[in-house]
N, C-alpha and C. Protein backbone atom coordinates (compact mmCIF):
# COMPACT_ATOMS: atom_id res chain seq x y z
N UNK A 1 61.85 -38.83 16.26
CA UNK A 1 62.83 -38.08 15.50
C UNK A 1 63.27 -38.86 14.26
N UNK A 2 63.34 -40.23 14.24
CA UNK A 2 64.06 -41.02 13.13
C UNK A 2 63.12 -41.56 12.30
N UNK A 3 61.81 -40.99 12.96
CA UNK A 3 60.40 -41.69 11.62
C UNK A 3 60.33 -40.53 11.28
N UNK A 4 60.09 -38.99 11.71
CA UNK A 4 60.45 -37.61 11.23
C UNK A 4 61.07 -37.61 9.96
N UNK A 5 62.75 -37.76 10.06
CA UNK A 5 63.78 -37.71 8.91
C UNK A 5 63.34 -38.75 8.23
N UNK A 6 63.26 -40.36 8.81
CA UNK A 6 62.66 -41.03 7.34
C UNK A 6 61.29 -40.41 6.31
N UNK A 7 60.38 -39.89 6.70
CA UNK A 7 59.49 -39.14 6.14
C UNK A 7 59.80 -38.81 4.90
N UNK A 8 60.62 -37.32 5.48
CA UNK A 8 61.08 -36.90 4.62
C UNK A 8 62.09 -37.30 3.60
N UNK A 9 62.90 -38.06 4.11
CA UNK A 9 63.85 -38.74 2.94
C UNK A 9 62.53 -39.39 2.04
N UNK A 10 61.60 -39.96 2.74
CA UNK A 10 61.00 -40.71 1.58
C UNK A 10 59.98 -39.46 0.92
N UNK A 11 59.66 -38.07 1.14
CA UNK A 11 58.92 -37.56 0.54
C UNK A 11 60.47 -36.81 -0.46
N UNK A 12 60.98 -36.56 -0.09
CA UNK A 12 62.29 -36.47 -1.23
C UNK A 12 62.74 -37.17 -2.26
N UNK A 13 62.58 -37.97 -1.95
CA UNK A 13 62.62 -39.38 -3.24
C UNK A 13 61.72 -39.28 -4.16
N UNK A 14 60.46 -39.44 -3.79
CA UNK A 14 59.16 -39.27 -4.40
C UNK A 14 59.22 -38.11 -5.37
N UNK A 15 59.64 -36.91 -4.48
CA UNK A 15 59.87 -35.57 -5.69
C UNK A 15 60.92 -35.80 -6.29
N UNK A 16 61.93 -36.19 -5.76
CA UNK A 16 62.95 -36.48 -6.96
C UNK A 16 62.99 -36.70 -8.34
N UNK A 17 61.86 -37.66 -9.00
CA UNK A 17 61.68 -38.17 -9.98
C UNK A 17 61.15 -37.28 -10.55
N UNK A 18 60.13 -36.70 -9.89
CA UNK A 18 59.44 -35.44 -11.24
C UNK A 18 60.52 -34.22 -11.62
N UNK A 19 60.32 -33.99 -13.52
CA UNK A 19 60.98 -32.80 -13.41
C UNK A 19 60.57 -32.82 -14.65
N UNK A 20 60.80 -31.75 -15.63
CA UNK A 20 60.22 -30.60 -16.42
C UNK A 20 61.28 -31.34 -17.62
N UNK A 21 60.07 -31.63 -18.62
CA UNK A 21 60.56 -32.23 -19.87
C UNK A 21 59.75 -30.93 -20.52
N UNK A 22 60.81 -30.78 -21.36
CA UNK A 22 60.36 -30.07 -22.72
C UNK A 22 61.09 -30.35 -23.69
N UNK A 23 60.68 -29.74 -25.20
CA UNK A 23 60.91 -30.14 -26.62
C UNK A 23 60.30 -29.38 -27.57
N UNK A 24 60.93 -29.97 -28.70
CA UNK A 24 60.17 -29.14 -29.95
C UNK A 24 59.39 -30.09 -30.93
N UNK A 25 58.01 -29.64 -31.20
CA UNK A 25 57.40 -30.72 -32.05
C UNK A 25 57.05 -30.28 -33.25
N UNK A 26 57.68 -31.27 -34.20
CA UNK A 26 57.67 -30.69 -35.71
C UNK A 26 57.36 -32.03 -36.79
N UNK A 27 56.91 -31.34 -38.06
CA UNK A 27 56.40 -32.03 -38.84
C UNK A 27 58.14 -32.93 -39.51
N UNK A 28 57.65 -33.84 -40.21
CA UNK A 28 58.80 -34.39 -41.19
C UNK A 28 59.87 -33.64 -42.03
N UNK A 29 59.16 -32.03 -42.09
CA UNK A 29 60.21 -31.11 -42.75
C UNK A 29 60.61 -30.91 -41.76
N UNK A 30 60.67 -30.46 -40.44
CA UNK A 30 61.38 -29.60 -39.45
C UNK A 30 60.78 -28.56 -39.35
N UNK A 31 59.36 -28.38 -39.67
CA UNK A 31 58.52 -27.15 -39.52
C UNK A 31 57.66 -27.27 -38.01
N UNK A 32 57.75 -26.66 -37.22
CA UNK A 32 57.49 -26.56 -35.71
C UNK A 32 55.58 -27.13 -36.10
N UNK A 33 54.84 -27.61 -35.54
CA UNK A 33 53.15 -27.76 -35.41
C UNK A 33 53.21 -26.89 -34.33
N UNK A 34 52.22 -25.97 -34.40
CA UNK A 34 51.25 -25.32 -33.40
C UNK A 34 50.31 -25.96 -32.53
N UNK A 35 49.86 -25.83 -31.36
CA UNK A 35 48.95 -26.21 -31.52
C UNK A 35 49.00 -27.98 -30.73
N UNK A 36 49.90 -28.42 -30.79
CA UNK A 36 50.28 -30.04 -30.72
C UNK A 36 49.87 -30.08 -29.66
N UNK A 37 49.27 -31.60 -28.94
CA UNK A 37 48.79 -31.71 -27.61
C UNK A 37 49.92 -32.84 -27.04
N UNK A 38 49.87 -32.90 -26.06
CA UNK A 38 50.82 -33.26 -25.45
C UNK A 38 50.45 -33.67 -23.78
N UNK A 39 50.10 -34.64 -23.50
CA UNK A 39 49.55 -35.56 -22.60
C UNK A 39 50.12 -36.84 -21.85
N UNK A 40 50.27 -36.89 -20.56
CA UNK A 40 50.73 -37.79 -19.84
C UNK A 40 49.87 -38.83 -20.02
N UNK A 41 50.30 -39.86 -20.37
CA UNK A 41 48.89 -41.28 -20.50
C UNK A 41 48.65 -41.43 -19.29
N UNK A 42 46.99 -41.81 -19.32
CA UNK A 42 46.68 -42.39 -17.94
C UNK A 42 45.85 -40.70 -17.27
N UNK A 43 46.19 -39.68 -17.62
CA UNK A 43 45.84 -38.78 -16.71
C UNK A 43 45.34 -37.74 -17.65
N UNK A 44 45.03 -36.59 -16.89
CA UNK A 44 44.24 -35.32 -17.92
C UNK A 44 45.54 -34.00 -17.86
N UNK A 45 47.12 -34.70 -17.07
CA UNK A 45 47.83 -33.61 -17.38
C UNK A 45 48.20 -33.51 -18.79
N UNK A 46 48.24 -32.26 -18.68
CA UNK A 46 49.17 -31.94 -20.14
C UNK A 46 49.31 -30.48 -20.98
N UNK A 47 49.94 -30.37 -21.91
CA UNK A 47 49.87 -29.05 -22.79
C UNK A 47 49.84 -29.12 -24.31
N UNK A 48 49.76 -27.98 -24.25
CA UNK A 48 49.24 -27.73 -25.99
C UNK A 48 51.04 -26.89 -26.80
N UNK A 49 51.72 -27.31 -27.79
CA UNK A 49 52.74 -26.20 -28.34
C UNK A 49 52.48 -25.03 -28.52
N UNK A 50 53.47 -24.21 -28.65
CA UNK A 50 53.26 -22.82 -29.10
C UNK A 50 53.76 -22.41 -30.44
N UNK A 51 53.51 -21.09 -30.58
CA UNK A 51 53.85 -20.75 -32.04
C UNK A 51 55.06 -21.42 -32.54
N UNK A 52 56.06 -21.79 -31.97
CA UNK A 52 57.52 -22.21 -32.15
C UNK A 52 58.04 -23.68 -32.00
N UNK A 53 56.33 -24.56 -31.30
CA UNK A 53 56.12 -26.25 -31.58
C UNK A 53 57.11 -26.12 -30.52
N UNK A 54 57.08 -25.48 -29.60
CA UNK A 54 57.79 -25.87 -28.11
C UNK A 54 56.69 -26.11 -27.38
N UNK A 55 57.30 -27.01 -25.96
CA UNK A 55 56.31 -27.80 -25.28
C UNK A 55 56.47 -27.58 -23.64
N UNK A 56 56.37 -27.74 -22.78
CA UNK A 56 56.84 -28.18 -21.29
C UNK A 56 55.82 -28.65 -20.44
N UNK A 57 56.62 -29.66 -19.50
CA UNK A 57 55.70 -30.44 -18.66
C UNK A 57 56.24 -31.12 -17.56
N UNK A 58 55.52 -31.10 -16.30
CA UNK A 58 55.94 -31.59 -15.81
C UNK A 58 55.46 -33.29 -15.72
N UNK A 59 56.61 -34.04 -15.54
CA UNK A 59 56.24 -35.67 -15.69
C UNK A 59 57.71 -36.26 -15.11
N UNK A 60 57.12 -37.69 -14.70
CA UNK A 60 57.78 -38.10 -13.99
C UNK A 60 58.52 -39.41 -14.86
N UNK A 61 59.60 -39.81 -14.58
CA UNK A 61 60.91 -40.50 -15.21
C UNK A 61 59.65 -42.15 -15.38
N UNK A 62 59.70 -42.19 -16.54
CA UNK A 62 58.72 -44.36 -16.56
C UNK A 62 57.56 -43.75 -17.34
N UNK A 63 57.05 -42.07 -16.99
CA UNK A 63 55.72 -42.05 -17.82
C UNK A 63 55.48 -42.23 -19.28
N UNK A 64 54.70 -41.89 -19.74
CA UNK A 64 54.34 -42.46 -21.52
C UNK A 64 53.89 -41.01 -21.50
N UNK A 65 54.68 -39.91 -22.28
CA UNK A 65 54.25 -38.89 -23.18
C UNK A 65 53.12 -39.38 -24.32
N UNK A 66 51.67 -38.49 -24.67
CA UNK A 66 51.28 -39.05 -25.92
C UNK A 66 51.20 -37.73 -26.80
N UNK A 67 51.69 -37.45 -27.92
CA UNK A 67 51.99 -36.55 -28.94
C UNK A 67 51.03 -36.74 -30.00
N UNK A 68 49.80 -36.09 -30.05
CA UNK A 68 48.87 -36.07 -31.08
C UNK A 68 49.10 -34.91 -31.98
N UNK A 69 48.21 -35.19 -33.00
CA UNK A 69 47.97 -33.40 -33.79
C UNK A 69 46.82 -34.23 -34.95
N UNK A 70 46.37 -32.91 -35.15
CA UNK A 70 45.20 -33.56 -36.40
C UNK A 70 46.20 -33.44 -37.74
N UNK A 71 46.00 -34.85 -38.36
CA UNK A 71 46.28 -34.95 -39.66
C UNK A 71 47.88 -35.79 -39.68
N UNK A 72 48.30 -35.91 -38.42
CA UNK A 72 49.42 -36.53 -38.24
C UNK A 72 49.47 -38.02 -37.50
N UNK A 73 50.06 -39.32 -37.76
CA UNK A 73 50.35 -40.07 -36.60
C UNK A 73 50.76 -39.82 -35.21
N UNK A 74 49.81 -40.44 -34.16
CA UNK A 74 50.30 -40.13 -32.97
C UNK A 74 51.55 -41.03 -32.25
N UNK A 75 51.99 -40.55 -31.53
CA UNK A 75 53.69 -40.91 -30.98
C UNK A 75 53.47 -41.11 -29.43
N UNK A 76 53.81 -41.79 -29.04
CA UNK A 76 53.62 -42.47 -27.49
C UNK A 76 55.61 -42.67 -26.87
N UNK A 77 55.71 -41.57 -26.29
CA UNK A 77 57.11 -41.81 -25.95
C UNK A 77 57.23 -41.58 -24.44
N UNK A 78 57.94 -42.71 -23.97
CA UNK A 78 58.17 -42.76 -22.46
C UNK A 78 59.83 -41.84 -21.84
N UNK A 79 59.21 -41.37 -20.50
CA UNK A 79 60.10 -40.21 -20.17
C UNK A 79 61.23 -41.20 -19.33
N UNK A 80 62.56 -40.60 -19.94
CA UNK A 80 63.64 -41.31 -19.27
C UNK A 80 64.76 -40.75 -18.59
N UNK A 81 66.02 -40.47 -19.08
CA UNK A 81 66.75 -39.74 -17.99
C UNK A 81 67.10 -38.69 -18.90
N UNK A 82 66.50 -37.91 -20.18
CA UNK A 82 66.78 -36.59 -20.48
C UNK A 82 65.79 -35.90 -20.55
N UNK A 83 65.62 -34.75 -20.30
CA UNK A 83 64.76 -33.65 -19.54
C UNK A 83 64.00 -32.96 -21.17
N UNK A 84 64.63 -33.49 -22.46
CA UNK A 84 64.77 -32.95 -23.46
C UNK A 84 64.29 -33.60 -24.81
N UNK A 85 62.59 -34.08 -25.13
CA UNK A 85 62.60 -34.47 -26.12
C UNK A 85 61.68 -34.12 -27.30
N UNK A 86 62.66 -33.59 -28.38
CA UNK A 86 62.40 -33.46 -29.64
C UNK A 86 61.44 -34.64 -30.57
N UNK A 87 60.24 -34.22 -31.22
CA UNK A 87 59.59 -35.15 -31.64
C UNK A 87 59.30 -34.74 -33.15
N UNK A 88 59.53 -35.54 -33.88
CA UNK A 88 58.99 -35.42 -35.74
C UNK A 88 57.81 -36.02 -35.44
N UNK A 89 56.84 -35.56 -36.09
CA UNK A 89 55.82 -36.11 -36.27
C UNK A 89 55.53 -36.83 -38.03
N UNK A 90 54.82 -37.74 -38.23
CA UNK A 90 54.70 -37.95 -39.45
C UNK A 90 53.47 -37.73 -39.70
N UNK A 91 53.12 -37.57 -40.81
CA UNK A 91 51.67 -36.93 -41.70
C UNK A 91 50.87 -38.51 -41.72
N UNK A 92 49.52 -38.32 -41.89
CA UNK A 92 48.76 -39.37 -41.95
C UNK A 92 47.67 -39.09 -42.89
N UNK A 93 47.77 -39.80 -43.53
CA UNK A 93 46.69 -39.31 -45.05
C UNK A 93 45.08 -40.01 -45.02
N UNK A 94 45.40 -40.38 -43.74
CA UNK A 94 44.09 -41.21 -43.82
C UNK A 94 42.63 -40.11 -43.53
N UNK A 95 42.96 -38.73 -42.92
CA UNK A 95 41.72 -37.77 -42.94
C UNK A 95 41.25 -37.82 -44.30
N UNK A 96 39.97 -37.81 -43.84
CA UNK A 96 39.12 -38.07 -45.31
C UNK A 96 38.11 -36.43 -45.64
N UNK A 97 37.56 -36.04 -44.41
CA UNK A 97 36.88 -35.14 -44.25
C UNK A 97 36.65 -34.40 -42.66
N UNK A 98 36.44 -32.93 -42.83
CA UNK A 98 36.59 -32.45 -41.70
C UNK A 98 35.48 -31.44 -41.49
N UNK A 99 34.46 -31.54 -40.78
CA UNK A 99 33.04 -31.04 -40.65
C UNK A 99 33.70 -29.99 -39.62
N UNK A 100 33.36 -28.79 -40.40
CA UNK A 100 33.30 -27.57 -38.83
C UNK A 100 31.87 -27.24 -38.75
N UNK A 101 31.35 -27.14 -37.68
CA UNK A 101 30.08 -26.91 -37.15
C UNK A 101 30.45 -25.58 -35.55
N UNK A 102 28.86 -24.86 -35.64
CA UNK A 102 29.16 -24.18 -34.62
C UNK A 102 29.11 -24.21 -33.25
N UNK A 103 30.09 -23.42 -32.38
CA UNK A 103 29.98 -23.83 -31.02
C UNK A 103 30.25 -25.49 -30.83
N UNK A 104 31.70 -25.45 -31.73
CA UNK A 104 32.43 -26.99 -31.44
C UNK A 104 31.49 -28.30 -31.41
N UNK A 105 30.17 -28.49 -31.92
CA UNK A 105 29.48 -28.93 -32.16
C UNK A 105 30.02 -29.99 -33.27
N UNK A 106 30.70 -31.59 -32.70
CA UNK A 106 30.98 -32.57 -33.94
C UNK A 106 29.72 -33.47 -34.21
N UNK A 107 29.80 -32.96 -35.90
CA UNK A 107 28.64 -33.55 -36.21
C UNK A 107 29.44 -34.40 -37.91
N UNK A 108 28.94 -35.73 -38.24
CA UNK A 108 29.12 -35.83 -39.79
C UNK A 108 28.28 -35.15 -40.65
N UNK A 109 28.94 -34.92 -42.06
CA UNK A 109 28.56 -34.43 -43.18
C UNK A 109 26.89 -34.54 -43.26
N UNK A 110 26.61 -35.80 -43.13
CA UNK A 110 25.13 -36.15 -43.60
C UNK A 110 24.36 -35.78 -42.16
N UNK A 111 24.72 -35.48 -40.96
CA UNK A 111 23.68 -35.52 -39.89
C UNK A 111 23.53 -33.72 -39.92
N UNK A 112 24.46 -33.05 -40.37
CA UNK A 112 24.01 -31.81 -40.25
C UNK A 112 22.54 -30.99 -41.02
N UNK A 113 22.43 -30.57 -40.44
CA UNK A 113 21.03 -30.22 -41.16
C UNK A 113 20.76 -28.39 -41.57
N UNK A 114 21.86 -28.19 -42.45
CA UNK A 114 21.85 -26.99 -42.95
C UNK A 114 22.95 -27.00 -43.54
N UNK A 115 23.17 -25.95 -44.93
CA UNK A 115 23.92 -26.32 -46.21
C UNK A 115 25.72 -26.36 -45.37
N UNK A 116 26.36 -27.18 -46.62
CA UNK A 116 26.88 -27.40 -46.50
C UNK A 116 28.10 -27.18 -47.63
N UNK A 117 28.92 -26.81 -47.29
CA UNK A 117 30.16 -26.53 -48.85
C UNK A 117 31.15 -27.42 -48.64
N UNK A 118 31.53 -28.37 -49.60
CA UNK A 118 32.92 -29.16 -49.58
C UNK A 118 33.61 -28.55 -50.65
N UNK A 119 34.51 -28.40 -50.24
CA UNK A 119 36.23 -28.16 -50.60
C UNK A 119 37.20 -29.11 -50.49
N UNK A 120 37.76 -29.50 -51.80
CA UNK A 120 38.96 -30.65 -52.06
C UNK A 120 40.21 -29.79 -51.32
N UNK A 121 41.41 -30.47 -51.02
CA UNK A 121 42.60 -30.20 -50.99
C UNK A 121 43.01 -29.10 -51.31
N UNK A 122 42.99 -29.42 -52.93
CA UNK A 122 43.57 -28.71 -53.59
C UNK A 122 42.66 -27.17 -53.92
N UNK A 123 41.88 -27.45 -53.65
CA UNK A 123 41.02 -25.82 -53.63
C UNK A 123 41.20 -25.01 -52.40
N UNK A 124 41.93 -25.57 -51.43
CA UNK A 124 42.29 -24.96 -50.28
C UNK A 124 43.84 -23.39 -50.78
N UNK A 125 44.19 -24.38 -51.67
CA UNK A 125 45.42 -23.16 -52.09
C UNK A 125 45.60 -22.58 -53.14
N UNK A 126 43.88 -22.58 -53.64
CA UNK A 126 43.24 -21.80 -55.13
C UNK A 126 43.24 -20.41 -55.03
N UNK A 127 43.94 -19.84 -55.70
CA UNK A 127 43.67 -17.68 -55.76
C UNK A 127 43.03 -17.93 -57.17
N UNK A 128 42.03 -17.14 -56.73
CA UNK A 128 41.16 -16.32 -58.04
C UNK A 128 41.61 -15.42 -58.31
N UNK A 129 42.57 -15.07 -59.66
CA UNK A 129 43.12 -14.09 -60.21
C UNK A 129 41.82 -12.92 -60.09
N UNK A 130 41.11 -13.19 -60.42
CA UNK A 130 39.97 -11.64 -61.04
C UNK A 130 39.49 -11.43 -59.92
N UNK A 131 39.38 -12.34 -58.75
CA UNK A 131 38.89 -11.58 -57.41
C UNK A 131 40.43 -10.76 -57.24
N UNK A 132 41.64 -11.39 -56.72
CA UNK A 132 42.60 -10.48 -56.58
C UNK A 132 42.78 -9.07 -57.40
N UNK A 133 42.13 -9.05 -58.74
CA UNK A 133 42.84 -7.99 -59.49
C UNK A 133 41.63 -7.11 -59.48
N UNK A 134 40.46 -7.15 -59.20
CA UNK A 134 39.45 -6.46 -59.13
C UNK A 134 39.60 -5.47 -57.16
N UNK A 135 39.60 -6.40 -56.40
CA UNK A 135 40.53 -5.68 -55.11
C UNK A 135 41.89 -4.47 -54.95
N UNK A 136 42.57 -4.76 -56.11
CA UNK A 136 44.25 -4.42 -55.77
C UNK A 136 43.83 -3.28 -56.65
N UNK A 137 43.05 -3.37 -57.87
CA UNK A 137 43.11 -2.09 -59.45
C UNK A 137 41.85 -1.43 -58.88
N UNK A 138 40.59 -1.81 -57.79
CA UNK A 138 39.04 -1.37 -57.71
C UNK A 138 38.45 -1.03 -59.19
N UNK A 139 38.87 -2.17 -59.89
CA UNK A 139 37.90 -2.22 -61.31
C UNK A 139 37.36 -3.03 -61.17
N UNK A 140 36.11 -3.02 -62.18
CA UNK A 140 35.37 -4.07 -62.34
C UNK A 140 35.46 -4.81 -64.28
């Protein structure tokens, strides 16, 4: 009967510690990331944010949260006695180039073997007036 109840006191303890951290993960403006991964070190638990860079997980009080995202520094924060943590992420300028290939296939620039288009930065947030105005008027 008294190794019974110790049992359980000690399987009570054990659960005790785990409990449900969540947060919001956002860039240096306060703009939520999508998308953010979010991983217990050491293990394959974890989650991804949602549209709103909210998170939840379960983890236990001593663990090491790791907070990645592409294009940002990653953040390694250990879980302590609030259930509740908010993370800024900072930008990292060090991406140089980003190969999409198909069927998630990572390959570099030079090993692919079929054409290829690079695009700077700044051509990412280029509008072509005469494509737009040829669409919106159907003139040519």
């Amino acid at each position: 009967m008294i190794l019974t109840l110790f049992t359980v006191l000690i399987v009570q303890l054990t659960f005790a510690q785990q409990k449900t951290v969540s947060g919001i993960v956002s860039d240096e403006n306060g703009l939520p990331l999508i998308g953010a991964t979010v991983v217990i070190s050491g293990t394959s638990s974890g989650t991804t944010t949602d549209f709103d860079g909210k998170y939840m997980l379960n983890a236990n009080t001593g663990d090491v949260l790791n907070f990645s995202y592409v294009g940002y520094l990653g953040q390694n924060i250990t879980v302590g006695s609030s259930n509740t943590l908010n993370i800024s992420m900072q930008s990292d300028d060090s991406l140089e180039e980003v190969v999409v290939t198909a069927l998630g296939i990572k390959r570099t620039a030079r090993s692919v073997g079929y054409g290829i288009t690079t695009l700077k930065a700044n051509e990412l947030n280029e509008v072509r007036a005469t494509s737009s105005y040829i669409i919106n008027r159907r003139l040519i």
